[in-house]
Protein backbone atom coordinates (compact mmCIF):
# COMPACT_ATOMS: atom_id res chain seq x y z
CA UNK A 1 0.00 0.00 0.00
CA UNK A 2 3.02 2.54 0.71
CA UNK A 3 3.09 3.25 -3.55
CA UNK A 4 -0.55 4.25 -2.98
CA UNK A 5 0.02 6.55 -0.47
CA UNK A 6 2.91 8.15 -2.24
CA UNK A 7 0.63 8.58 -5.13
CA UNK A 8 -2.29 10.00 -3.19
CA UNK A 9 0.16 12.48 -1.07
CA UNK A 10 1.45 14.03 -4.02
CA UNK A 11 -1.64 14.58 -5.64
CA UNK A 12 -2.81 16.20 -2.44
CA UNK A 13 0.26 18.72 -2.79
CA UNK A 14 -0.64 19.04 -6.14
CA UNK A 15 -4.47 19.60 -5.31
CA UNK A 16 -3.47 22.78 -2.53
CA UNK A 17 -1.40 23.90 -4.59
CA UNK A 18 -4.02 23.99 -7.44
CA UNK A 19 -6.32 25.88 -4.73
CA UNK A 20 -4.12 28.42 -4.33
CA UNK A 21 -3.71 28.76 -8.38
CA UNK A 22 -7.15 29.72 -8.37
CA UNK A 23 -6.84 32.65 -6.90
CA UNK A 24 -5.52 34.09 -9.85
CA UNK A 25 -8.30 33.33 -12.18
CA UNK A 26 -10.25 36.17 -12.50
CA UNK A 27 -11.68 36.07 -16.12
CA UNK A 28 -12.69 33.69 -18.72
CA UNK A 29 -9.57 33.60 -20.44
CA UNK A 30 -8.21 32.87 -17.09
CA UNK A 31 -9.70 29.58 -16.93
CA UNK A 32 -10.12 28.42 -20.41
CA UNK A 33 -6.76 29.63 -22.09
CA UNK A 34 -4.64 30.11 -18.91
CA UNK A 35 -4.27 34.14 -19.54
CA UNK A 36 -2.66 33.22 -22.62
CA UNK A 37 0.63 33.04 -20.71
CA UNK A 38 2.03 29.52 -20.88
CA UNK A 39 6.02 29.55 -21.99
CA UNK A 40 7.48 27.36 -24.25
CA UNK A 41 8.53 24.66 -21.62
CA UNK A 42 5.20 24.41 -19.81
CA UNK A 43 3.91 23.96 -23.72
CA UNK A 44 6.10 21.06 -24.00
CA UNK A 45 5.18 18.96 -21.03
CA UNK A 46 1.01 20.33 -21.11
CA UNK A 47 0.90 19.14 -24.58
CA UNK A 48 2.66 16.15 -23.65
CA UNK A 49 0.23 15.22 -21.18
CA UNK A 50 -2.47 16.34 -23.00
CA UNK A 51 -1.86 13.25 -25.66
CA UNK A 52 -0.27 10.94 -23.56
CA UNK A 53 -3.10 9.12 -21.87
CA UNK A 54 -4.58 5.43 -19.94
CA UNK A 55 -4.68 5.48 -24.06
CA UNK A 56 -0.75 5.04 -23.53
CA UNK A 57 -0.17 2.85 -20.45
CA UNK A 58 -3.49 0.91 -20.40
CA UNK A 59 -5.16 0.73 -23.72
CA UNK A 60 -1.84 0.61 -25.52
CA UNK A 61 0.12 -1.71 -23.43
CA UNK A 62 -2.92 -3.79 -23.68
CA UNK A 63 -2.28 -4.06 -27.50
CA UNK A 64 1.44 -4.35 -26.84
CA UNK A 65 1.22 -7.25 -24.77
CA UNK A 66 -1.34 -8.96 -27.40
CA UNK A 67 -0.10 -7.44 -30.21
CA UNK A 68 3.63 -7.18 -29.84
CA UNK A 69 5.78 -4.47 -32.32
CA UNK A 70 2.42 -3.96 -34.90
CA UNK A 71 0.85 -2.21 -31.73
CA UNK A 72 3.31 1.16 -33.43
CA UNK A 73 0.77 1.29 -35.59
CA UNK A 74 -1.64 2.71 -33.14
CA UNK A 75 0.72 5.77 -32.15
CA UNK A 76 2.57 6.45 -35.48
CA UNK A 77 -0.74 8.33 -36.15
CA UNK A 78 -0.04 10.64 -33.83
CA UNK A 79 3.48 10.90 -34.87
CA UNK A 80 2.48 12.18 -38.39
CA UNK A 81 -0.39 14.50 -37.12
CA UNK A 82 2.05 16.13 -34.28
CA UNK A 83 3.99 17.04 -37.83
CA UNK A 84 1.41 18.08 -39.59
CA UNK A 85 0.70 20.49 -36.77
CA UNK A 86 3.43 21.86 -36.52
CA UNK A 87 2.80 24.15 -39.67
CA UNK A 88 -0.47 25.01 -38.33
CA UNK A 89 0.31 26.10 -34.90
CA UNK A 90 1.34 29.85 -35.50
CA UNK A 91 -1.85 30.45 -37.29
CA UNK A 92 -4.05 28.56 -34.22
CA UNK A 93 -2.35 31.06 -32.24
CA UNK A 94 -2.87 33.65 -34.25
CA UNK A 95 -6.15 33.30 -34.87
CA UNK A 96 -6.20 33.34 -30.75
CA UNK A 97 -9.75 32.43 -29.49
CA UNK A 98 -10.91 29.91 -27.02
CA UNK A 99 -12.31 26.88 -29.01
CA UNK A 100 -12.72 25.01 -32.75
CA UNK A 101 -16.03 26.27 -32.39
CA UNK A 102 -14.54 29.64 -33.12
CA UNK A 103 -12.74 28.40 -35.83
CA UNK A 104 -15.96 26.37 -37.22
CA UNK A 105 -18.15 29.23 -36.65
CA UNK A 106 -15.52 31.56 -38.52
CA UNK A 107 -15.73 29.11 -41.62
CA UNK A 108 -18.77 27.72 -41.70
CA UNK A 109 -21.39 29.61 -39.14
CA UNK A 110 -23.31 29.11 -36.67
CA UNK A 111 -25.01 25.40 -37.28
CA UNK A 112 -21.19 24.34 -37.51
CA UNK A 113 -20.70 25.91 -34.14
CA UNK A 114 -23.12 23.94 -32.66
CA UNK A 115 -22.94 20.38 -34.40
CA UNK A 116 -19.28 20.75 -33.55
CA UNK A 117 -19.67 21.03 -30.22
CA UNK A 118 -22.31 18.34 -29.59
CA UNK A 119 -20.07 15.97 -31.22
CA UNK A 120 -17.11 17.38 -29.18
CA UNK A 121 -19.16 17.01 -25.97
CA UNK A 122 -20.24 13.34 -26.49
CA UNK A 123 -16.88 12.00 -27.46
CA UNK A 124 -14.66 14.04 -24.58
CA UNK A 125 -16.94 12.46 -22.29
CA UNK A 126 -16.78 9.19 -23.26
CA UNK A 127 -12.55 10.07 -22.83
CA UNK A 128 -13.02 11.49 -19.76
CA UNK A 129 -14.86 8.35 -18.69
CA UNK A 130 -12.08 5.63 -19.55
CA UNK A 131 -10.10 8.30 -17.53
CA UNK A 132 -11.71 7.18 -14.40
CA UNK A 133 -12.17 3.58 -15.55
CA UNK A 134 -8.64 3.26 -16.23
CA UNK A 135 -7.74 5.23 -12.47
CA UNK A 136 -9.62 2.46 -10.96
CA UNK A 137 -7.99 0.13 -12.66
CA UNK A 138 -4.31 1.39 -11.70
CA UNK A 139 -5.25 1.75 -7.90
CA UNK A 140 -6.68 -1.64 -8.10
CA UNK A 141 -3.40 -3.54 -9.45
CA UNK A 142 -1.29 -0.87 -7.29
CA UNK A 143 -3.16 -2.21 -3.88
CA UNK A 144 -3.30 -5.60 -4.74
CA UNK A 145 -7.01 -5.42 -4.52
CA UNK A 146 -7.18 -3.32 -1.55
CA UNK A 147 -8.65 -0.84 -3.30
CA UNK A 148 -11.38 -1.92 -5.76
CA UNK A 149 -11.99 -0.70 -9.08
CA UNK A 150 -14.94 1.20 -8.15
CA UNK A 151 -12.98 2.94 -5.00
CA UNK A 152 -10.55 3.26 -7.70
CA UNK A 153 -12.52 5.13 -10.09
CA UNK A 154 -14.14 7.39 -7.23
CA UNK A 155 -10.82 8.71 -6.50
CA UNK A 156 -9.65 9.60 -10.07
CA UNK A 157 -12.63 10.89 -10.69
CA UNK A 158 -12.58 13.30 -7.46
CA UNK A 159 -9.26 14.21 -7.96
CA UNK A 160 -9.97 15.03 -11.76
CA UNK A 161 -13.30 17.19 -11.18
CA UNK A 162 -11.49 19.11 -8.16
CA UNK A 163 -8.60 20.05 -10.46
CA UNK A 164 -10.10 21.02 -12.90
CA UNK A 165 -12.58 23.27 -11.08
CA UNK A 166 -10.35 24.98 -9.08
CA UNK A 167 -8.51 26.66 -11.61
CA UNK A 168 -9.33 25.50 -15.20
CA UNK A 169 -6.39 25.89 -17.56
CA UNK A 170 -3.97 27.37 -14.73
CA UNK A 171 -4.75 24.54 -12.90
CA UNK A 172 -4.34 21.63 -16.11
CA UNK A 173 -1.19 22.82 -17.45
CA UNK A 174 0.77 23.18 -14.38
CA UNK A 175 -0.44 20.22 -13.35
CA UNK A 176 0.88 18.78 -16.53
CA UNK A 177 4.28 20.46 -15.79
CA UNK A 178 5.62 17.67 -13.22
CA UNK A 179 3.21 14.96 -14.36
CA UNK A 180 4.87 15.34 -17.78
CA UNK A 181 8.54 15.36 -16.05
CA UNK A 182 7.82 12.67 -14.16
CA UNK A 183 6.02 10.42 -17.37
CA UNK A 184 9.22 11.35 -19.76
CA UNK A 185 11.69 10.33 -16.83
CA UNK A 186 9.73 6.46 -15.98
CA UNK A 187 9.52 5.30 -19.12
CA UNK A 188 12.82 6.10 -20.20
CA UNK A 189 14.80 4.50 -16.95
CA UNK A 190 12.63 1.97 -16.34
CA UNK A 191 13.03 0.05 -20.06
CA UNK A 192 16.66 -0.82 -19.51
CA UNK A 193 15.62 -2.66 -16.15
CA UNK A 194 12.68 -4.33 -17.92
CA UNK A 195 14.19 -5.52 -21.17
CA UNK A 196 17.08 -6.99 -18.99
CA UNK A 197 14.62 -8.52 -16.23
CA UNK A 198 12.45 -10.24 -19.34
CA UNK A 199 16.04 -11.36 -21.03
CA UNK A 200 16.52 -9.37 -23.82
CA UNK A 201 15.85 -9.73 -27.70
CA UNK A 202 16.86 -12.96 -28.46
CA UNK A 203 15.21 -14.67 -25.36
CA UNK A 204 11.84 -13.06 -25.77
CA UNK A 205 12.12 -13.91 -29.50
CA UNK A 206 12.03 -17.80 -28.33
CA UNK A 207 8.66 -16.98 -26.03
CA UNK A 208 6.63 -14.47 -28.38
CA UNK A 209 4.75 -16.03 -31.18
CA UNK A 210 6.19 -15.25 -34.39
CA UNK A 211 3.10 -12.91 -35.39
CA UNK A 212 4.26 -10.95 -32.45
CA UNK A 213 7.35 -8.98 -34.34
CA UNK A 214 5.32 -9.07 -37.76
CA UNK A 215 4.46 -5.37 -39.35
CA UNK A 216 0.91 -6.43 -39.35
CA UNK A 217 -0.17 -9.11 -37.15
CA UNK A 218 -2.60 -11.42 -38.22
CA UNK A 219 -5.09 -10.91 -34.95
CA UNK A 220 -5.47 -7.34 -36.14
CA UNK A 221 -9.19 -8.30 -37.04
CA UNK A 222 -11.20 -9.80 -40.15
CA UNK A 223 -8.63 -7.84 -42.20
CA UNK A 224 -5.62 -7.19 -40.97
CA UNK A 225 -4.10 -4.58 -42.75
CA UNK A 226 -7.30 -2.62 -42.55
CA UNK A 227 -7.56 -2.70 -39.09
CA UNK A 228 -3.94 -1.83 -39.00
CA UNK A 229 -4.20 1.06 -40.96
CA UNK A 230 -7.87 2.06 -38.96
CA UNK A 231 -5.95 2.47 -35.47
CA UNK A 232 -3.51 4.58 -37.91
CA UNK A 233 -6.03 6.98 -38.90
CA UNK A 234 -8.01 6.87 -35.88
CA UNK A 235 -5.31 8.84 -33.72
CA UNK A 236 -3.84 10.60 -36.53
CA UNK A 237 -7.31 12.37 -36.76
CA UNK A 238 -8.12 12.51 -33.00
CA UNK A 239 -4.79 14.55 -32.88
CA UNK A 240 -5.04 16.94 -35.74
CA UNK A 241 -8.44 18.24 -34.11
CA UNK A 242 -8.56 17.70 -30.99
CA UNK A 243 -9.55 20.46 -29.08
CA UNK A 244 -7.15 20.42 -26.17
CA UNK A 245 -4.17 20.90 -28.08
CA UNK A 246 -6.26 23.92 -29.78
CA UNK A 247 -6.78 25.03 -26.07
CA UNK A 248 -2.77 24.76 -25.34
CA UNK A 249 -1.74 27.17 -28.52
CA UNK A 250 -4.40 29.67 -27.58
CA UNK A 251 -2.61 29.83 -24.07
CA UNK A 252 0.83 30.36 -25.86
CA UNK A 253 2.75 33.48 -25.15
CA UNK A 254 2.92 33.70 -28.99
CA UNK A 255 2.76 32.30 -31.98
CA UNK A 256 6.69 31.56 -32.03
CA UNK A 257 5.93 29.93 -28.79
CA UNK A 258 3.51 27.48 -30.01
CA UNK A 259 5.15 26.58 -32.63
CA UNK A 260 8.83 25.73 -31.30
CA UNK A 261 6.58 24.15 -28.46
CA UNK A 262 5.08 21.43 -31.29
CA UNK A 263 9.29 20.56 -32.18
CA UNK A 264 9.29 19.35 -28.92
CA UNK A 265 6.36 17.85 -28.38
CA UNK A 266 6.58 15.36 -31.08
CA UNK A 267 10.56 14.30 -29.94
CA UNK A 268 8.58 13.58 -26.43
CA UNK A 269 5.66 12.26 -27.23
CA UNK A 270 7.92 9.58 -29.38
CA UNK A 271 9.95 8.85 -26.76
CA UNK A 272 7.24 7.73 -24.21
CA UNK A 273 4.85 6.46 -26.63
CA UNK A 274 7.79 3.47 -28.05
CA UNK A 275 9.34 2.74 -24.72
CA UNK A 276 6.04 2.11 -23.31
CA UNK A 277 5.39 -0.28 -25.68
CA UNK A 278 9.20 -1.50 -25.44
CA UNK A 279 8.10 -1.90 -21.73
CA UNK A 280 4.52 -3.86 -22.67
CA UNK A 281 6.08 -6.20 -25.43
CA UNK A 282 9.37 -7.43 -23.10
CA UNK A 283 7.08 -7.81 -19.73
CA UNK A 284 4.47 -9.53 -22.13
CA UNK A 285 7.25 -11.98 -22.88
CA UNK A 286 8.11 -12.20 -18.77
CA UNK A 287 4.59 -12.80 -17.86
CA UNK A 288 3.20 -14.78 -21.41
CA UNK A 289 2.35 -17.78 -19.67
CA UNK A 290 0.07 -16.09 -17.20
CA UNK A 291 -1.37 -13.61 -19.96
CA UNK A 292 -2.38 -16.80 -21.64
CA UNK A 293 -3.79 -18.06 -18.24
CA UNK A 294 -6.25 -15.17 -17.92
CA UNK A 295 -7.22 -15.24 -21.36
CA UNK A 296 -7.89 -18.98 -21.13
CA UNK A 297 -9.61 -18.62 -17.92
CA UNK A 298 -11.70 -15.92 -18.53
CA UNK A 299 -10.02 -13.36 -16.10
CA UNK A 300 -10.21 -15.48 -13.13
CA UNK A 301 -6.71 -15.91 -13.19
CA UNK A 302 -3.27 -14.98 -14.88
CA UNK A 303 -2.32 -11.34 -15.42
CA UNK A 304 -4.51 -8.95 -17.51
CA UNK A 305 -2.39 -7.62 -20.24
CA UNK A 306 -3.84 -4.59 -20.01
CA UNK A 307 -2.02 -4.02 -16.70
CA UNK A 308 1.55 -5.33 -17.98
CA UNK A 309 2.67 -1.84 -17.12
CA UNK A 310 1.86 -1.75 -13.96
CA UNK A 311 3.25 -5.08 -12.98
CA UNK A 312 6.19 -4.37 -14.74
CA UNK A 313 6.68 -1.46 -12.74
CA UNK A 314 5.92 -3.83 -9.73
CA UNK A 315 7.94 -6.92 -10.44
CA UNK A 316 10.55 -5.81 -12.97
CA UNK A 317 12.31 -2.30 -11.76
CA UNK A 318 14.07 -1.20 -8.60
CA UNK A 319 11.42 0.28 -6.42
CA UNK A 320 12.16 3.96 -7.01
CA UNK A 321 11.75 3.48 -10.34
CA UNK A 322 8.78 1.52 -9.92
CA UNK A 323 7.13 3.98 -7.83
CA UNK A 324 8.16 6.90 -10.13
CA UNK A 325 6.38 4.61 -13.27
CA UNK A 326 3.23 3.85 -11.26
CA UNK A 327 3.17 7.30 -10.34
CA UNK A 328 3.22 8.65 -14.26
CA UNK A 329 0.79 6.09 -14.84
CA UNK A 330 -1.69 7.64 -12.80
CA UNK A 331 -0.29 11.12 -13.41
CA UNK A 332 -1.30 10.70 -17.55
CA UNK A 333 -4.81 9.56 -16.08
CA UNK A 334 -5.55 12.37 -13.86
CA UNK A 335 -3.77 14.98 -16.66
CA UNK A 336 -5.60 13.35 -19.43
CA UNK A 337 -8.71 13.92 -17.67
CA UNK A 338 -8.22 17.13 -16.83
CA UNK A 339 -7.49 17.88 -20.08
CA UNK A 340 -10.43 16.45 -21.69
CA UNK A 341 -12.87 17.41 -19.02
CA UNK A 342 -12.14 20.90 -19.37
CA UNK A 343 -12.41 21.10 -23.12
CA UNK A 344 -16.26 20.45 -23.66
CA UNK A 345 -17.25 22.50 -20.47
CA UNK A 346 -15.52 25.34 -22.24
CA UNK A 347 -17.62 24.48 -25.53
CA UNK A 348 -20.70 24.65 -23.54
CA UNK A 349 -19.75 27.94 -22.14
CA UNK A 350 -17.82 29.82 -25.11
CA UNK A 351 -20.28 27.97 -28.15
CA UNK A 352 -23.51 27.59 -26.66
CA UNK A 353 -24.18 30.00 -23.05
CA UNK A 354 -22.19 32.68 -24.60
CA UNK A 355 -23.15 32.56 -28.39
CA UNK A 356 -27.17 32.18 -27.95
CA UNK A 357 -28.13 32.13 -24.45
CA UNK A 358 -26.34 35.20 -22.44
CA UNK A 359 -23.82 37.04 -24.74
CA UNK A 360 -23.49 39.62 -21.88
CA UNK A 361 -22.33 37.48 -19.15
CA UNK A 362 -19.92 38.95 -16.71
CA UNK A 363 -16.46 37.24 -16.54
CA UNK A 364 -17.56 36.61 -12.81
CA UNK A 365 -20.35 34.27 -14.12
CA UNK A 366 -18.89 32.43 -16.94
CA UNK A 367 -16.23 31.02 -14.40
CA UNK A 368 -18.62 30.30 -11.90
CA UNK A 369 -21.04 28.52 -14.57
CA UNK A 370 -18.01 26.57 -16.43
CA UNK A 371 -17.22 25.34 -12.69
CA UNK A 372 -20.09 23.95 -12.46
CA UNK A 373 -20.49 22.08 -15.90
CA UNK A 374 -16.75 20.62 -14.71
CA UNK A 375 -18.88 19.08 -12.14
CA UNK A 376 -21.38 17.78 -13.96
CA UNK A 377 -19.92 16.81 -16.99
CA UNK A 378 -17.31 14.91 -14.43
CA UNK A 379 -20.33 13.25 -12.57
CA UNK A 380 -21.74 11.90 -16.27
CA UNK A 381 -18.59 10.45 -17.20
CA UNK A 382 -18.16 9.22 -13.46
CA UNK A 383 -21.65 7.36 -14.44
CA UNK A 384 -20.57 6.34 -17.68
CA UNK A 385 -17.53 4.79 -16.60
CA UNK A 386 -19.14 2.29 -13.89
CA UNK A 387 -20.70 1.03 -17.01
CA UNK A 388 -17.61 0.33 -18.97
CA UNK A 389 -15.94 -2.69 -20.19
CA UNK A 390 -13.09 -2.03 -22.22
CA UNK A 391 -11.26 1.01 -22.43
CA UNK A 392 -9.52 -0.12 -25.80
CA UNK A 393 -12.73 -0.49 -27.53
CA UNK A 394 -13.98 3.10 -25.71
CA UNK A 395 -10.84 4.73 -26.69
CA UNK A 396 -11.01 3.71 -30.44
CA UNK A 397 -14.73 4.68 -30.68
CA UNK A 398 -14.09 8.00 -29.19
CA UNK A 399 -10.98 8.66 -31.11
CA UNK A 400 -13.28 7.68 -34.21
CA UNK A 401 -15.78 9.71 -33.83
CA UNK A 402 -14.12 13.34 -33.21
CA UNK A 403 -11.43 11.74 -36.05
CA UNK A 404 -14.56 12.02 -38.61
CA UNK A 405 -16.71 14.46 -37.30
CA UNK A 406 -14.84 17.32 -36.68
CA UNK A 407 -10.93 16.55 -37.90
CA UNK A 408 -11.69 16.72 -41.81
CA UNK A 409 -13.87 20.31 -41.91
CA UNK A 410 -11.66 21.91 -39.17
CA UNK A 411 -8.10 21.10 -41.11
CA UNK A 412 -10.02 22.75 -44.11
CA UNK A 413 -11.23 25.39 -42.33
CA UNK A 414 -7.16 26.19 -41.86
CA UNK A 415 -5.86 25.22 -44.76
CA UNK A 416 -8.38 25.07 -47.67
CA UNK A 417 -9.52 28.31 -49.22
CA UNK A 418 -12.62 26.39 -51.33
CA UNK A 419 -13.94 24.94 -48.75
CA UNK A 420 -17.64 26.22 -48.19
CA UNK A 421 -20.38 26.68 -45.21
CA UNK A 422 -22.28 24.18 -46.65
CA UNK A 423 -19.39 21.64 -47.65
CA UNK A 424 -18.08 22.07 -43.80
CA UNK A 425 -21.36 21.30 -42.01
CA UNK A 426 -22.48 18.49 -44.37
CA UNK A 427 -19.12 16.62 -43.03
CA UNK A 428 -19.53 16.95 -39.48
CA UNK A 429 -23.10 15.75 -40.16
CA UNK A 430 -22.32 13.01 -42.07
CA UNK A 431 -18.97 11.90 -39.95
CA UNK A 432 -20.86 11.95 -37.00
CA UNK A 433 -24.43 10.23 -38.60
CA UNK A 434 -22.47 7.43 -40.03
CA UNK A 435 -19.98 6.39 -37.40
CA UNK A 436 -22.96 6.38 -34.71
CA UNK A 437 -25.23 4.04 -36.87
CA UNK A 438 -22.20 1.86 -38.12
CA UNK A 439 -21.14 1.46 -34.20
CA UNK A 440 -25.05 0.78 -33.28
CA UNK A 441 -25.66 -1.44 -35.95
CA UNK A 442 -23.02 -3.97 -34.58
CA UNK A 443 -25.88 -4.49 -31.67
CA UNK A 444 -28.72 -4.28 -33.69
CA UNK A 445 -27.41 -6.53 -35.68
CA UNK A 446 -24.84 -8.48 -34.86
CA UNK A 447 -24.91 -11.08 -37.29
CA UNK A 448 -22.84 -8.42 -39.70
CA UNK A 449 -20.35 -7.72 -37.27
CA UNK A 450 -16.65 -9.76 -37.73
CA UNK A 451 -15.74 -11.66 -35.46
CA UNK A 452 -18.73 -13.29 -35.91
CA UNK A 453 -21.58 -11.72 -33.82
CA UNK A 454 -19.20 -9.80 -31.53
CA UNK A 455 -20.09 -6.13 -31.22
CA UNK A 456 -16.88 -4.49 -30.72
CA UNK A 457 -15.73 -6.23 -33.87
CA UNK A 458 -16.10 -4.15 -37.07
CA UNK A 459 -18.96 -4.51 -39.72
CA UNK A 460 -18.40 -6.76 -42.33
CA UNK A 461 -15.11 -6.40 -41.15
CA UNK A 462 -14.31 -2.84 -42.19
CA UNK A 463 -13.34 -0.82 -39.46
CA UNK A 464 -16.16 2.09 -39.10
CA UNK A 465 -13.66 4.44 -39.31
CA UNK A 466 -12.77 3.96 -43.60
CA UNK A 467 -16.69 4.06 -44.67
CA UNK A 468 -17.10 7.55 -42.00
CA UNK A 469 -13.84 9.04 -42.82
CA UNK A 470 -14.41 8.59 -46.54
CA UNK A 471 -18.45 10.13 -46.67
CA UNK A 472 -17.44 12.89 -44.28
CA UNK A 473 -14.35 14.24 -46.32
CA UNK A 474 -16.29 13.29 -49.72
CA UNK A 475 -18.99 15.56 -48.44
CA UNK A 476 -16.71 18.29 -47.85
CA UNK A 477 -15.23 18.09 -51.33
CA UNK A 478 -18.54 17.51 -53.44
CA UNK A 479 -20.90 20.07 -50.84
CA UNK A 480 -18.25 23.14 -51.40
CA UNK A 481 -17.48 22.45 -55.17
CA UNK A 482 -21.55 22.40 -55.55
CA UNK A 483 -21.62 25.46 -53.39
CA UNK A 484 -20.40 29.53 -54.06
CA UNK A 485 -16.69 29.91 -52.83
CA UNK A 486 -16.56 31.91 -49.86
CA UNK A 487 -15.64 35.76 -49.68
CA UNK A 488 -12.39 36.86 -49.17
CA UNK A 489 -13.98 38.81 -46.50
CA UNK A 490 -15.32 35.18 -44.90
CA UNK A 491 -11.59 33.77 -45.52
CA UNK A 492 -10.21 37.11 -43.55
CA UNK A 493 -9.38 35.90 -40.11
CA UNK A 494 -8.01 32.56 -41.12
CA UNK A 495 -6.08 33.79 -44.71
CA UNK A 496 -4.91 37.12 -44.16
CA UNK A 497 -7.08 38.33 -46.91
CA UNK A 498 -4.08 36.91 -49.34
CA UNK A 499 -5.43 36.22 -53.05
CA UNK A 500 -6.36 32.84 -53.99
């Protein structure tokens, strides 16, 4: 129990000292863009944290340990969206305002606005949710049962919601400041001790089936490569729109700032997101016996590969290491939720309360009200999470979702000059429509679904994600070349008012 109460006294100190933080927020732009005052080096480690998630040590270690080295395909996304970014960032900055709503709204009015930020709202929930799911999950393996998932998730959940409230953005990134130190530092000095306790290459190479180090392995789903290349897309879209790292450029210093910020980012978020999996596939290979136990006994007993992390950090490290890798795996969970929670309360306030309910709300009163949606959206996703079963299959859904919905019209938005208001909201319609029914239809009928009858397998086969992706971004395309170009007055804020 002494690495639980380790973990809970520093996020105690981290809790006062996020009290006294929000003493300084005094405005909006206090609490949803930090007073636009974050330094590079806060940047780094916020934006860090902001990606890095129970995605990382839970969901993805989970792949890891079934997967083995394919699993890179489920990060690489990221990799090429962080770059993508990165010539994007000054003009996020730039552009300065509080949400992609902004941005939508800019581009593509009002309904935009709106449809954004419903589909925003339901998937940063449904984040925020395997947040908590994934909390009580760590406590759970960190106790040894002591503390059960459900205490577990209580706790992350508390800790989350009371962050975030206290101080919003002041609060989230320099939270993420250590939390991000402390992540980057784990991972990298605990996979020496791990790779060495499990071996090395050429033992684990005798243990791991052979699909294990293939490019594609052949459990991947129905069709391999698809499914392969569906994890791919699914993060690489999550990350070029999601809102949090909008939040994070719109609380640069500057638009320099941002962007030298994203140079770093992308060497970091490398780093943690390969020796994590390093990590998963080598204590995989320690423990394959007893992952094959719980598999074959239905969870009753063996180790869940989901927490190979964790009992890595247990079993396979010195103990200050150990406790310094548990500790970053709950860090990314309580950052990651912080980070997501805040988001869609800030949609609420900035694209719906603000835009069409009170436009002359005192700064006194959108803080107090955006408090208060940090509670309750916190208390939904609580809810939803003491339903939950899977936070791979949540995290994929959720990552779909936002990936089709919003990703496709909001990179337009910055970088397309043809696209139209009409091309822009037909997308997010049609993203969200079809990735909703194709994810229902698996239990309404489940017959279609492969694996055979299994709901979180993919329709026919095809990941949801290809089919959604490919109507939402045709949509775009067909809508604005069937529709008047915009102004040069309309392209204005985004484009500088250069010539086509």
């Amino acid at each position: 129990m002494w690495y639980l109460y380790l973990i809970l006294s520093y996020f105690i100190i981290l809790l006062i000292f996020n009290f006294l933080r929000a003493k300084k927020v005094k405005s909006q732009e206090d609490f949803m863009v930090a007073g636009r005052s974050l330094n590079v080096y806060v940047m780094v480690f916020t934006l860090i944290c902001t990606w890095i998630g129970s995605g990382t040590f839970i969901a993805g270690a989970e792949y890891a340990a079934k997967a083995g080295w394919s699993s890179l395909w489920l990060p690489a996304g990221a990799w090429v969206g962080i770059l993508i970014i990165y010539f994007l960032a000054a003009k996020i900055r730039t552009f300065g305002q509080y949400t992609i709503g902004d941005i939508l709204e800019v581009r593509y009015g009002n309904f935009a606005r709106i449809f954004g930020a419903i589909a925003l709202i339901i998937s940063f929930t449904a984040i925020v949710s395997y947040q908590f799911r994934a909390g009580g999950y760590i406590l759970n393996v960190i106790t040894d049962g002591k503390v059960s998932v459900g205490e577990g998730q209580f706790l992350a959940a508390l800790f989350v919601i009371l962050f975030t409230a206290a101080a919003g953005m002041l609060a989230v990134a320099y939270t993420d400041l250590p939390n991000g130190i402390i992540i980057l530092l784990s991972t990298i000095l605990a996979t020496p001790f791990v790779v060495a306790a499990a071996g090395g290459w050429h033992h684990i190479k005798t243990i791991l089936p052979p699909e294990n180090f293939a490019i594609i392995n052949s459990q991947f789903g129905a069709h391999p490569l698809l499914k392969a290349g569906s994890y791919f897309l699914a993060t690489l879209l999550l990350l070029l729109g999601v809102q949090s790292m909008y939040q994070k450029f719109y609380s640069a210093k500057t638009p320099k700032d941002a962007k030298k910020a994203v140079s770093l980012w992308i060497v970091g978020t490398i780093i943690v997101e390969t020796v994590v999996i390093v990590i998963a596939v080598f204590a995989s290979a320690k423990f394959w016996d007893k992952i094959q136990l719980f598999k074959a006994t239905g969870g009753k007993e063996g180790i869940d590969p989901a927490s190979i992390i964790l009992v890595a950090a247990k079993t396979m490290v010195p103990p200050v290491i150990g406790v310094l890798l548990l500790g970053a795996a709950t860090a990314v969970v309580i950052s990651t939720g912080m980070n997501y929670l805040l988001s869609p309360t800030t949609n609420i306030m900035r694209d719906i309360y603000q835009k069409f309910i009170n436009p002359n709300a005192t700064q006194k009163k959108m803080v107090i009200l955006q408090k208060l949606w940090v509670i309750i959206l916190g208390i939904v996703a609580y809810l939803l999470a003491t339903k939950m079963t899977s936070v791979l299959e949540m995290s994929y859904f959720a990552y779909t979702i936002y990936g089709v919905a919003i990703t496709p019209a909001l990179i337009a938005a910055l970088a397309w000059k043809r696209a139209t208001k009409a091309g822009g909201l037909a997308s997010i319609i049609v993203g969200t429509t079809v990735a909703i029914f194709l994810k229902a239809s698996g239990y309404i009928w489940p017959s279609i679904m492969r694996p055979l009858n299994n709901p979180n397998g993919d329709p026919w086969g095809i990941p949801i994600i290809y089919p959604a992706a490919i109507l939402s971004i045709l949509s775009l395309i067909v809508v604005s070349y069937l529709t008047p170009p915009p102004s040069e007055e309309e392209l204005k804020p985004l484009f500088n008012n250069k010539k086509k």
